[in-house]
Protein backbone atom coordinates (compact mmCIF):
# COMPACT_ATOMS: atom_id res chain seq x y z
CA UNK A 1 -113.31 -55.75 -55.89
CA UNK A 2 -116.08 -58.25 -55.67
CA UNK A 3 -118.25 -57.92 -52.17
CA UNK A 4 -120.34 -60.39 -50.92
CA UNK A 5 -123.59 -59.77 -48.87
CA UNK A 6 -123.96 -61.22 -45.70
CA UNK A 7 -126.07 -63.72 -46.67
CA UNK A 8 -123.28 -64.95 -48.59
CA UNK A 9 -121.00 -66.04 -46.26
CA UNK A 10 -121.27 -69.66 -47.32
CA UNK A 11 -121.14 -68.41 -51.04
CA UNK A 12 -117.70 -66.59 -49.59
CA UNK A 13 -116.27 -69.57 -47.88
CA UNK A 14 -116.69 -71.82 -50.47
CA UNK A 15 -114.86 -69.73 -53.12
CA UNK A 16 -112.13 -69.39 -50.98
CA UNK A 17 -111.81 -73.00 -50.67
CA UNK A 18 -111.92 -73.35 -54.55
CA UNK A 19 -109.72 -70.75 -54.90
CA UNK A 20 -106.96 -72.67 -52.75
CA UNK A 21 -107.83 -75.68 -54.42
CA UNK A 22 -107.15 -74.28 -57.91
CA UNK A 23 -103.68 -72.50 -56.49
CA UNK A 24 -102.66 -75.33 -54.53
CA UNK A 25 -103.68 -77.65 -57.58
CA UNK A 26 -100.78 -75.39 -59.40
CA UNK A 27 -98.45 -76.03 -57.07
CA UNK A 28 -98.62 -79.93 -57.19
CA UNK A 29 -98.01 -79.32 -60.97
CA UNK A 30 -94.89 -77.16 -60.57
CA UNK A 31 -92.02 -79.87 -61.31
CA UNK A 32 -93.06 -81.07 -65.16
CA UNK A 33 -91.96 -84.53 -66.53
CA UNK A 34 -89.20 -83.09 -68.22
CA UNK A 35 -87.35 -82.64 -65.56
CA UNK A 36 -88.22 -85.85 -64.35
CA UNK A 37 -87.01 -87.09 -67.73
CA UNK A 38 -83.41 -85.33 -67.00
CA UNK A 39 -82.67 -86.92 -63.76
CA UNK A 40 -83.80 -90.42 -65.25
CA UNK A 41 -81.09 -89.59 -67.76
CA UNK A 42 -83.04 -89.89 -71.09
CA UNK A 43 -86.41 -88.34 -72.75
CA UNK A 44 -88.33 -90.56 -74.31
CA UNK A 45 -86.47 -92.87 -77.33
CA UNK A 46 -87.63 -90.66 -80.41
CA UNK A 47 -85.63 -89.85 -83.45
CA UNK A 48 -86.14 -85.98 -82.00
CA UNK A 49 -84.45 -86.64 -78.99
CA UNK A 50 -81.59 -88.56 -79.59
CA UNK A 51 -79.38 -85.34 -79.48
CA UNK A 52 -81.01 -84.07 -76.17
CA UNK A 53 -80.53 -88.09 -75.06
CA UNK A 54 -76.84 -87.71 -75.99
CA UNK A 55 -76.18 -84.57 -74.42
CA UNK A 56 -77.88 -85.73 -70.88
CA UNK A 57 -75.51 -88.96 -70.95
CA UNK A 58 -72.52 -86.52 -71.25
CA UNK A 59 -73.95 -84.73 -68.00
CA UNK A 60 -72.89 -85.77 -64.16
CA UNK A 61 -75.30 -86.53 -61.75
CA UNK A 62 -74.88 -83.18 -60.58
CA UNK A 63 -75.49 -81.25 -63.74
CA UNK A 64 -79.08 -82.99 -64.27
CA UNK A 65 -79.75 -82.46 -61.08
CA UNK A 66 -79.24 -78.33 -61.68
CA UNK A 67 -80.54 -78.69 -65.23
CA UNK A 68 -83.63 -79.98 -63.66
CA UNK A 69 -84.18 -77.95 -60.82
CA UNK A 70 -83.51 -74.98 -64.07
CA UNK A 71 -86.45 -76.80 -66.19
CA UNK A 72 -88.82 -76.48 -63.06
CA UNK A 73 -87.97 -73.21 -62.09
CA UNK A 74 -88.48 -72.24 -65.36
CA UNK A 75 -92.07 -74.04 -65.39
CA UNK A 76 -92.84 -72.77 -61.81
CA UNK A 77 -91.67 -68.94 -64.09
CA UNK A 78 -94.38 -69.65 -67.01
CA UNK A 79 -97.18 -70.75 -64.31
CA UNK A 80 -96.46 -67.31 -62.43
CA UNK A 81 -96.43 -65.15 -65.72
CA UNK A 82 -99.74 -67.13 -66.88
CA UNK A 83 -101.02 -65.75 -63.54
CA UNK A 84 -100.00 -62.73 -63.87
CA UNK A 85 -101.76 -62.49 -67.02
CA UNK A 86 -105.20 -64.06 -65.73
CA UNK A 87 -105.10 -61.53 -62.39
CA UNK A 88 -104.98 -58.56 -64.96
CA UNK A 89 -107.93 -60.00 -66.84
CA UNK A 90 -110.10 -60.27 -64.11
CA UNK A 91 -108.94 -56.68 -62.27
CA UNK A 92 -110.21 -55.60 -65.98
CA UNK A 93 -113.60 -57.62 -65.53
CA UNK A 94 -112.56 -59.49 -69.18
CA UNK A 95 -112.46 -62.89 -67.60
CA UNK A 96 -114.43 -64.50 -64.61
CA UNK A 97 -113.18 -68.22 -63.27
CA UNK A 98 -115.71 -70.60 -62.30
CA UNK A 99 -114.92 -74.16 -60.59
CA UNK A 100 -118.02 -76.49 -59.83
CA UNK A 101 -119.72 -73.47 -60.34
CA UNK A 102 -118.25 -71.39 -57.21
CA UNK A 103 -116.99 -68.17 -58.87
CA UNK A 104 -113.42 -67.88 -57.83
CA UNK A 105 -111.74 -64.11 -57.20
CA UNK A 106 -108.03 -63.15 -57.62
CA UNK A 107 -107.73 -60.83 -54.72
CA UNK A 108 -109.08 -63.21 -51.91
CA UNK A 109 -105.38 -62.87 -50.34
CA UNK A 110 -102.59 -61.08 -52.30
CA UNK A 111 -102.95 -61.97 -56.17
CA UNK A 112 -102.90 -65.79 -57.98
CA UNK A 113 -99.64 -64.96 -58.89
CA UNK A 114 -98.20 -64.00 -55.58
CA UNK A 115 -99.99 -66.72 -54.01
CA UNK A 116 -98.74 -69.26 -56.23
CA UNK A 117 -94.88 -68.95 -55.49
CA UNK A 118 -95.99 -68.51 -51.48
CA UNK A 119 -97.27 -72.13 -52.04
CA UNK A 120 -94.54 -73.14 -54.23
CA UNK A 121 -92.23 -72.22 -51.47
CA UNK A 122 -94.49 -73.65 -48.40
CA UNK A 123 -96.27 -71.09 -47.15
CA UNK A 124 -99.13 -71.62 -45.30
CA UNK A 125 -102.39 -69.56 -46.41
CA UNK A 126 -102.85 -65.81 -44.82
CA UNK A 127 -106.15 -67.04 -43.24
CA UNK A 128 -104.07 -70.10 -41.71
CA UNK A 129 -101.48 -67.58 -40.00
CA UNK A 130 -104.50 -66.24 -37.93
CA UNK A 131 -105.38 -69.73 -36.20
């Protein structure tokens, strides 16, 4: 646990903006272009994807609308693990995160991880809930 000092209550306030910045940030990267790719139908016209562009014209509307919504949950799944990952790093003091300079900390609520899919799923920040 990192403490700050009371003359540090700027220092405080401003990391906990960063640190919703660099969640939130996550969150408006959740759905990848792949998935965008799927419900327009086709990836890109490559020689490597003329099988995948062949098996999406086979598809209903329907289906590429669940295989999408299966690519982003799946992307929303690697974002959380890569969290996951990070937060044990820095409970282990190997890594530190820095954004503009403004050290950011992974316990400032619950964990990046747990954070993340709270935003993912619209939930408004713990320190929101108390206004």
């Amino acid at each position: 646990m990192r403490l700050f000092s009371k003359n540090n209550t700027i220092d405080k306030t401003k990391s906990i903006i960063k640190y919703k910045e660099f969640i939130d940030g996550l969150v408006l990267r959740k759905n990848g272009v792949k998935s965008k790719w799927v419900k327009n139908k086709s990836y890109p016209e490559t020689d490597n994807n003329k099988k995948i562009n062949k098996f999406l014209s086979e598809l209903s509307d329907n289906q590429r609308e669940i295989l999408a919504d299966m690519l982003n949950d799946s992307r929303i799944g690697g974002i959380h693990d890569t969290l996951a990952y990070i937060d044990n790093l820095m409970d282990i003091n190997k890594i530190d995160i820095k954004i503009d300079s403004v050290p950011i900390y992974n316990n400032e609520f619950e964990s990046m991880h747990f954070d993340f899919i709270c935003r993912c799923n619209n939930d408004k920040w713990p320190d929101e809930n108390l206004k």
